[in-house]
N, C-alpha and C. Protein backbone atom coordinates (compact mmCIF):
# COMPACT_ATOMS: atom_id res chain seq x y z
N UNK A 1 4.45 -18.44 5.86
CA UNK A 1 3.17 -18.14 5.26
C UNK A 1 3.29 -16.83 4.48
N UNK A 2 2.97 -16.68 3.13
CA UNK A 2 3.16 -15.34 2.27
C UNK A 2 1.99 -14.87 2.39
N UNK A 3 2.56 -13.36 2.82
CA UNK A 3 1.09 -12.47 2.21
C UNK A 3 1.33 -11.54 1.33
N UNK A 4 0.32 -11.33 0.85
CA UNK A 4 0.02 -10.55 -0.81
C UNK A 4 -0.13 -9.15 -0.14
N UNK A 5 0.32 -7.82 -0.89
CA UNK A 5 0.54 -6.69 -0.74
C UNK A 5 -0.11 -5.82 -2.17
N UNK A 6 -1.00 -4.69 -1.66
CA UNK A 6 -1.97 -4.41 -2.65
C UNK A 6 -1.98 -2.59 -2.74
N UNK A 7 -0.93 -2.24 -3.66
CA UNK A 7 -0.20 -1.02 -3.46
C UNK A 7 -0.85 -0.11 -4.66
N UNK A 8 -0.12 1.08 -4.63
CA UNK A 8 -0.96 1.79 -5.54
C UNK A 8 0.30 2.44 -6.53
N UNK A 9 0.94 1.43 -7.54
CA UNK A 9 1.43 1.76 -8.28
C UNK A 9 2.03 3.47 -9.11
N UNK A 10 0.38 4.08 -9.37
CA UNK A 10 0.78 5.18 -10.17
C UNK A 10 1.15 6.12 -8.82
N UNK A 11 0.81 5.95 -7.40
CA UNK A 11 1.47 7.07 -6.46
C UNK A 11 3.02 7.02 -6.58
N UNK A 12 3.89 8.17 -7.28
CA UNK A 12 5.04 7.79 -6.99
C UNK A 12 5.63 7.28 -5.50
N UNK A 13 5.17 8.29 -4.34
CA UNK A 13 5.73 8.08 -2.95
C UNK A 13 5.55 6.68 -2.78
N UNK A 14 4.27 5.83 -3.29
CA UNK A 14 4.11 4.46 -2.37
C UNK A 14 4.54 3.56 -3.56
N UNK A 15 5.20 4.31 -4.60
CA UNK A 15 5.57 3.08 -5.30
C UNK A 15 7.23 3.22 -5.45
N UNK A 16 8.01 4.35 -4.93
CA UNK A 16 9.13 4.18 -4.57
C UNK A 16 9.41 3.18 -2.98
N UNK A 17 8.19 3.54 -2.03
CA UNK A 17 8.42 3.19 -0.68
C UNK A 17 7.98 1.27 -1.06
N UNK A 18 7.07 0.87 -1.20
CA UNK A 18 6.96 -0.44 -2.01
C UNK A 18 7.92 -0.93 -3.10
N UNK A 19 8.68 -0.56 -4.42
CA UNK A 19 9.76 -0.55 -4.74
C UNK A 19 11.14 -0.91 -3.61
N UNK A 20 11.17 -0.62 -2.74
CA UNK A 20 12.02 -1.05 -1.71
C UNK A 20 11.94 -2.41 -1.22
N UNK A 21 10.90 -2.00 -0.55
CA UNK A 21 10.05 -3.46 -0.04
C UNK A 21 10.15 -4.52 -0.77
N UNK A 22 10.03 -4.60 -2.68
CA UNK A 22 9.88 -5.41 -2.89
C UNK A 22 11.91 -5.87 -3.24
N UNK A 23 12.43 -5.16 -3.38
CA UNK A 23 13.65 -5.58 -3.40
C UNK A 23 14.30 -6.16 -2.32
N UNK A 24 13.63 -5.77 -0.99
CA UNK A 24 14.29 -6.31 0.26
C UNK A 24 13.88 -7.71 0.21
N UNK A 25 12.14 -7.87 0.02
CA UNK A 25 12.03 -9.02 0.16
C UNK A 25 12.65 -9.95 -1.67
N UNK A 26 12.78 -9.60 -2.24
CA UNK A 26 13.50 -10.49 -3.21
C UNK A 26 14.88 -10.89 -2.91
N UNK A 27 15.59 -9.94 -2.18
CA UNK A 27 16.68 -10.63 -1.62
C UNK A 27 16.82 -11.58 -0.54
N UNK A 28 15.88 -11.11 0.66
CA UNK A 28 15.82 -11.97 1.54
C UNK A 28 14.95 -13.39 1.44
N UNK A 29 14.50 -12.99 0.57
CA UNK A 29 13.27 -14.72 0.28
C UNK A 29 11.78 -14.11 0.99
N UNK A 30 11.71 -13.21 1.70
CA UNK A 30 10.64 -13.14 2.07
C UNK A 30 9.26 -13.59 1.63
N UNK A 31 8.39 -14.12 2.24
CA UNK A 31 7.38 -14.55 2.17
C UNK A 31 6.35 -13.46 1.97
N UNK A 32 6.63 -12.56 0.48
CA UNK A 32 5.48 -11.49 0.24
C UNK A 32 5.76 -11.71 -1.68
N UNK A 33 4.44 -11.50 -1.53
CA UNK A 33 4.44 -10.88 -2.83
C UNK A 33 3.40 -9.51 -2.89
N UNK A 34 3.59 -9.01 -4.19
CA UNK A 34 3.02 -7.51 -4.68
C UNK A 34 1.86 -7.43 -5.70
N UNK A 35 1.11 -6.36 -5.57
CA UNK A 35 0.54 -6.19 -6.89
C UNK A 35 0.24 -5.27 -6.76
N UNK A 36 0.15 -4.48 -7.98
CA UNK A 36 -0.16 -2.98 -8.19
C UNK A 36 -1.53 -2.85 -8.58
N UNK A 37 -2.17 -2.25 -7.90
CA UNK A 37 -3.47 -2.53 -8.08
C UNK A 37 -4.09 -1.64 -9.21
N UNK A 38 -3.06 -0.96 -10.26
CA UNK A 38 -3.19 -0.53 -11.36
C UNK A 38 -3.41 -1.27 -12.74
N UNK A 39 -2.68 -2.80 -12.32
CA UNK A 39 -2.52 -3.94 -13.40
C UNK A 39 -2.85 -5.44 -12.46
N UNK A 40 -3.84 -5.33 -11.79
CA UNK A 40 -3.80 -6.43 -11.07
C UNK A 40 -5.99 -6.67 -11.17
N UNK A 41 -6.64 -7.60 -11.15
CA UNK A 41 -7.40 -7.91 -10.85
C UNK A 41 -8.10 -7.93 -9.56
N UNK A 42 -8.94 -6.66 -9.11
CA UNK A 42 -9.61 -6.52 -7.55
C UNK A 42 -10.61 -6.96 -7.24
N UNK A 43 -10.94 -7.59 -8.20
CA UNK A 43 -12.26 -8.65 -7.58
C UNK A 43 -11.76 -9.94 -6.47
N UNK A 44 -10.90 -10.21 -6.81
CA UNK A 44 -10.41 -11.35 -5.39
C UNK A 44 -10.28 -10.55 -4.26
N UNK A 45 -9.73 -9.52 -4.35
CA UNK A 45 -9.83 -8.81 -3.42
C UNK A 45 -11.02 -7.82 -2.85
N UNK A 46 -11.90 -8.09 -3.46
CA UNK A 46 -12.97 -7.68 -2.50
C UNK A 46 -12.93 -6.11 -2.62
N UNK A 47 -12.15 -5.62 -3.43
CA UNK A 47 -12.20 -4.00 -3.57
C UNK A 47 -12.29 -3.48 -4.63
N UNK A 48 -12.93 -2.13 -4.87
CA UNK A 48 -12.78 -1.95 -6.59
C UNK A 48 -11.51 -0.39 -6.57
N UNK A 49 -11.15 0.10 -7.64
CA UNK A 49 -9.86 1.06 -7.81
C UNK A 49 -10.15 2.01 -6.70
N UNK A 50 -11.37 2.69 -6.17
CA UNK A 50 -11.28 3.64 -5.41
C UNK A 50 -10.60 3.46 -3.77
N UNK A 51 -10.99 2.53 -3.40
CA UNK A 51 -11.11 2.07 -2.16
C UNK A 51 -9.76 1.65 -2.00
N UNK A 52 -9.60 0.77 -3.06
CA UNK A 52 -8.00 -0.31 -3.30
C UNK A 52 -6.65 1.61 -2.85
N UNK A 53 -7.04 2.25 -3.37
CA UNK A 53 -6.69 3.68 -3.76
C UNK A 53 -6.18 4.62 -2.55
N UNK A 54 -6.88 3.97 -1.68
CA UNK A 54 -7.24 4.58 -0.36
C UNK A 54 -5.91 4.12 1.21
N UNK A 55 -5.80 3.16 0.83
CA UNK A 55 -4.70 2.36 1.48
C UNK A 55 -4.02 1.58 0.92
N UNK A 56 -3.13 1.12 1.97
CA UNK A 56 -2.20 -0.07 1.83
C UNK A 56 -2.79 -1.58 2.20
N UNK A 57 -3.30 -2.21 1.46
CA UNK A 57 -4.08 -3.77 1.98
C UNK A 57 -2.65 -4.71 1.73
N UNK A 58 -3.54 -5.92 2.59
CA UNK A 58 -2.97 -7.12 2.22
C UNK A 58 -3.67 -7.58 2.81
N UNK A 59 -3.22 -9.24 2.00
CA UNK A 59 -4.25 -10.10 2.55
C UNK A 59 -3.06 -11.42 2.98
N UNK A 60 -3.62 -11.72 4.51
CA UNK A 60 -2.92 -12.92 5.52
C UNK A 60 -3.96 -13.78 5.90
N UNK A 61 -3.80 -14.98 6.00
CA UNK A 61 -4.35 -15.89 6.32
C UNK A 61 -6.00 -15.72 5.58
N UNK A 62 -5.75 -15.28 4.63
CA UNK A 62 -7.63 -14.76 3.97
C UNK A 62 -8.26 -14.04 4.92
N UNK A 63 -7.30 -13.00 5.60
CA UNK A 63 -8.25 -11.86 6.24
C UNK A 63 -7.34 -10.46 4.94
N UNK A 64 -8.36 -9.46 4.67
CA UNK A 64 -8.02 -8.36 4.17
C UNK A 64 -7.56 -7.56 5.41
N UNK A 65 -6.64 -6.95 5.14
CA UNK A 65 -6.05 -6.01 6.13
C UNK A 65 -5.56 -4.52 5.73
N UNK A 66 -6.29 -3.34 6.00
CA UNK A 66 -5.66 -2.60 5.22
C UNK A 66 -5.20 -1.05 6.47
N UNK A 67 -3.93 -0.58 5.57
CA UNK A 67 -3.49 0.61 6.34
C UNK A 67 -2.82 0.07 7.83
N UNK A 68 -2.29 0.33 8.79
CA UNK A 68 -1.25 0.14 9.63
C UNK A 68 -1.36 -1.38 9.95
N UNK A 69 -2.41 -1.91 9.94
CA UNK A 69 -2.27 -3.69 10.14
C UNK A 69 -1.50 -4.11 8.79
N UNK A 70 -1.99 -3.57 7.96
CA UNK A 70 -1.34 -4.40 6.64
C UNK A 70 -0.10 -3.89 6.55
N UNK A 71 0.58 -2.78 7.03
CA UNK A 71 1.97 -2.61 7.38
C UNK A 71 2.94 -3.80 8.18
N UNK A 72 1.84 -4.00 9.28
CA UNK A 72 2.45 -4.49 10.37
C UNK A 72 2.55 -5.46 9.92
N UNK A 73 1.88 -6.59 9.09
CA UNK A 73 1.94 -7.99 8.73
C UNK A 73 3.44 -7.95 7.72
N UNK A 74 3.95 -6.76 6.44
CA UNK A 74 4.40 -6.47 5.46
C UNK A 74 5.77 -6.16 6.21
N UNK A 75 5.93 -5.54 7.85
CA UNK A 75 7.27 -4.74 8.32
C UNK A 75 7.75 -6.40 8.99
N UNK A 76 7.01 -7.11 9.71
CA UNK A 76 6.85 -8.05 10.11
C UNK A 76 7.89 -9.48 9.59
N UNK A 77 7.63 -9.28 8.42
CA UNK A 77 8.64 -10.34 7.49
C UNK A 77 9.41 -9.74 7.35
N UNK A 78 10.55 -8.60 7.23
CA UNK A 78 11.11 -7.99 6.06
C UNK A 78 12.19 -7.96 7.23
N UNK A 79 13.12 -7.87 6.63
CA UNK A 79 14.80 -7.76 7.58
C UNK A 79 14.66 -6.63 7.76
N UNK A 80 15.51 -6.02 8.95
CA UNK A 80 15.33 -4.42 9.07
C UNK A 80 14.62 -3.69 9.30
N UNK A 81 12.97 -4.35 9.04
CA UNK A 81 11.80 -4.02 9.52
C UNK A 81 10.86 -4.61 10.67
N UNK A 82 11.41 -5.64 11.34
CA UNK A 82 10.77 -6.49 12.15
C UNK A 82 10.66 -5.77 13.29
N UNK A 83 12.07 -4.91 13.70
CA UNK A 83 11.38 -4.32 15.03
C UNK A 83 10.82 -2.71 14.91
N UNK A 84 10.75 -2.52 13.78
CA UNK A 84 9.36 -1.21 13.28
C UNK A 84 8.25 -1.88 13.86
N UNK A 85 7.72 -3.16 13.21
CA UNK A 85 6.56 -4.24 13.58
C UNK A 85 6.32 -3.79 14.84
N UNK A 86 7.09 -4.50 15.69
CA UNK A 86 7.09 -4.72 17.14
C UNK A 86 6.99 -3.89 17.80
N UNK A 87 7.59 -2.08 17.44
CA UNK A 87 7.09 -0.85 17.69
C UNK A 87 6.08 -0.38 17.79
N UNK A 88 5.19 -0.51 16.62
CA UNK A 88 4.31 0.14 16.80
C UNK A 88 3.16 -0.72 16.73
N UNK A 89 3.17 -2.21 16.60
CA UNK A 89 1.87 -3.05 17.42
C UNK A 89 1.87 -2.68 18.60
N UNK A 90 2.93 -2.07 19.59
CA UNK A 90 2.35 -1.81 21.19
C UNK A 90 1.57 -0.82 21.02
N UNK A 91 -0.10 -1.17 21.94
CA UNK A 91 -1.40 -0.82 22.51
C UNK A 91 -1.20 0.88 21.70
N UNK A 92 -0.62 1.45 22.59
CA UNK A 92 -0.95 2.73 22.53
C UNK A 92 -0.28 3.72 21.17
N UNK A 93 1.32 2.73 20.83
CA UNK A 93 1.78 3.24 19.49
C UNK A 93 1.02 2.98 18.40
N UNK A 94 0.52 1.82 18.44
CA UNK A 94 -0.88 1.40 17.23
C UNK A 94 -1.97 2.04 17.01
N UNK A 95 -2.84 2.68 17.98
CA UNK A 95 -3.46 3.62 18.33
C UNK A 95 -3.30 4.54 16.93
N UNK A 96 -2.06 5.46 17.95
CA UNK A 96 -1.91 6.59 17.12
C UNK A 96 -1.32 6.34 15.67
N UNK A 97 -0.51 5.41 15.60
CA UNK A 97 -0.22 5.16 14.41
C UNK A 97 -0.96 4.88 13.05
N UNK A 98 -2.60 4.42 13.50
CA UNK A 98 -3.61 4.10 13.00
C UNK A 98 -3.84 5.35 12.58
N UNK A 99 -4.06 6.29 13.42
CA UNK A 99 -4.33 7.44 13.39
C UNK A 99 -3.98 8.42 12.72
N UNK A 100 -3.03 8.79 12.59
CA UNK A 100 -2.19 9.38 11.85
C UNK A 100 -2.22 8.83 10.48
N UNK A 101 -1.87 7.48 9.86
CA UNK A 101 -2.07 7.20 8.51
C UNK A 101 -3.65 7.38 8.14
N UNK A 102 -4.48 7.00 9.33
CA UNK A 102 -5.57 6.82 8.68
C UNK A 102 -6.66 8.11 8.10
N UNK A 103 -6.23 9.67 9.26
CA UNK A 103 -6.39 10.77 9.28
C UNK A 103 -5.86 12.11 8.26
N UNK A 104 -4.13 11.54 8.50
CA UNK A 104 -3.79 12.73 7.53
C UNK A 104 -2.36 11.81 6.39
N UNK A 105 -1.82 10.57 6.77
CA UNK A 105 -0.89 10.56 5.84
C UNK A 105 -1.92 9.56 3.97
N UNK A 106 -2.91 8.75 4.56
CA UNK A 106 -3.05 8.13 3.63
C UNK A 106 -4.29 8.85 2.85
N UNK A 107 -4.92 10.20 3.15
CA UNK A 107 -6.06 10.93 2.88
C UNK A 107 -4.88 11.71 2.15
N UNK A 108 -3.84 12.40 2.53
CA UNK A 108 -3.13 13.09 1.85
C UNK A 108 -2.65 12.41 0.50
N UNK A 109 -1.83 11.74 0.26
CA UNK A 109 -1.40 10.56 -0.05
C UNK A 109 -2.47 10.52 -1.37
N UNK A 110 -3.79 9.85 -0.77
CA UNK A 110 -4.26 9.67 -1.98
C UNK A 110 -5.05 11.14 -2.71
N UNK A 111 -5.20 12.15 -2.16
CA UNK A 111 -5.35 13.46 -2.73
C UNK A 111 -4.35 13.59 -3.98
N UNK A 112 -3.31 13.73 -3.07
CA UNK A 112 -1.87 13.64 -4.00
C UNK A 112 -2.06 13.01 -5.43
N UNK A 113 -2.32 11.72 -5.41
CA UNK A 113 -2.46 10.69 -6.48
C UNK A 113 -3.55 11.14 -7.34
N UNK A 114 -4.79 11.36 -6.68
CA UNK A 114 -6.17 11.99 -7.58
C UNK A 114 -5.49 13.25 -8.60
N UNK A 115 -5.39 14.28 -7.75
CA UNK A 115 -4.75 15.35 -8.34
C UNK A 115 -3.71 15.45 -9.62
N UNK A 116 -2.93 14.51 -9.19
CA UNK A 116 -1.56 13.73 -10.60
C UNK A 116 -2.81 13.27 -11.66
N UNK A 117 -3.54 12.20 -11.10
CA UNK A 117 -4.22 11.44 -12.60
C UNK A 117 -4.51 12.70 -13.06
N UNK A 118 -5.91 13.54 -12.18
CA UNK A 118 -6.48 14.20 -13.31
C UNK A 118 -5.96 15.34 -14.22
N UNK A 119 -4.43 15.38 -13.72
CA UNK A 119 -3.28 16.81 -14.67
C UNK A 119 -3.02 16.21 -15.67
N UNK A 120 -2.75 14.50 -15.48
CA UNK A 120 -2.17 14.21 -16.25
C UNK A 120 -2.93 13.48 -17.47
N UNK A 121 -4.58 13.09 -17.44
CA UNK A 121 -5.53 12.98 -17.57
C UNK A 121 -5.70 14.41 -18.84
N UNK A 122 -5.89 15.52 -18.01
CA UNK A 122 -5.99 16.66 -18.68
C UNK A 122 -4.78 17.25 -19.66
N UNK A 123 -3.85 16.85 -19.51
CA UNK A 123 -2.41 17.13 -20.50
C UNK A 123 -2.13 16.27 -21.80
N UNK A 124 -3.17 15.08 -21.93
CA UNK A 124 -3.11 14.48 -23.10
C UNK A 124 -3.85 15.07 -24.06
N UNK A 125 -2.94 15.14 -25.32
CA UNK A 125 -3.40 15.74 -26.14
C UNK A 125 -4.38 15.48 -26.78
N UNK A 126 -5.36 16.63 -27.22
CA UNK A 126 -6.74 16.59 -27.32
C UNK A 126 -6.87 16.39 -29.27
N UNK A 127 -7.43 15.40 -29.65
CA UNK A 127 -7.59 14.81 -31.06
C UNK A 127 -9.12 15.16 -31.48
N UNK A 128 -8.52 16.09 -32.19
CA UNK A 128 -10.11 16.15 -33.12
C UNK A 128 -10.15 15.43 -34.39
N UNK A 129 -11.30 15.05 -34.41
CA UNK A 129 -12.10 14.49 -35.92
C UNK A 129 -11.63 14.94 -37.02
């Protein structure tokens, strides 16, 4: 069963760490595909750029899943990553693991990304009339 993976392209960190992902699974056949939710359509997905922005989604079995579940579905398929999966779905590693992305790595993360657009936003050169 493939699930769809809903990443945030212009972050370099999650688009080198996804960049991986998607090469592992192109070699292995894995049952994922990608989209950058920079060039992708978020109305199927039920999210608009901010939110999409915010985490890592995917969508399995037509449930949206986002941030350490949508890891776990994404580590789950992938060679090399299956027993990451199996790590940190146990009770109490999930927990914190939730925790931690959901508190300080994916709030950081997308700070990070805000901050880039708007430098880079602000560094295009300004055209007068």
């Amino acid at each position: 069963m493939e699930i769809r993976i809903l990443y945030n392209g212009a972050c370099p960190i999650c688009s080198r760490e996804v960049g991986h992902y998607i090469r592992l699974a192109r070699r292995s056949g894995a049952p994922v595909s990608f989209d950058d939710l920079n060039t992708t359509d978020l109305r199927p997905w039920g999210l608009d750029v901010d939110s999409a922005a915010r985490r890592l989604h995917a969508i399995e079995d037509g449930r949206l899943l986002a941030g350490v579940p949508a890891f776990l579905a994404l580590w789950a398929r992938l060679p090399g990553w299956r027993w990451l999966a199996r790590v940190v779905a146990l009770p109490g590693v999930r927990g914190l693991a939730g925790l931690v992305y959901d508190r300080a790595l994916a709030p950081m993360l997308y700070a990070r990304s805000r901050r880039r657009m708007q430098r880079d936003t602000c560094a295009l050169p300004r055209q007068d009339p």
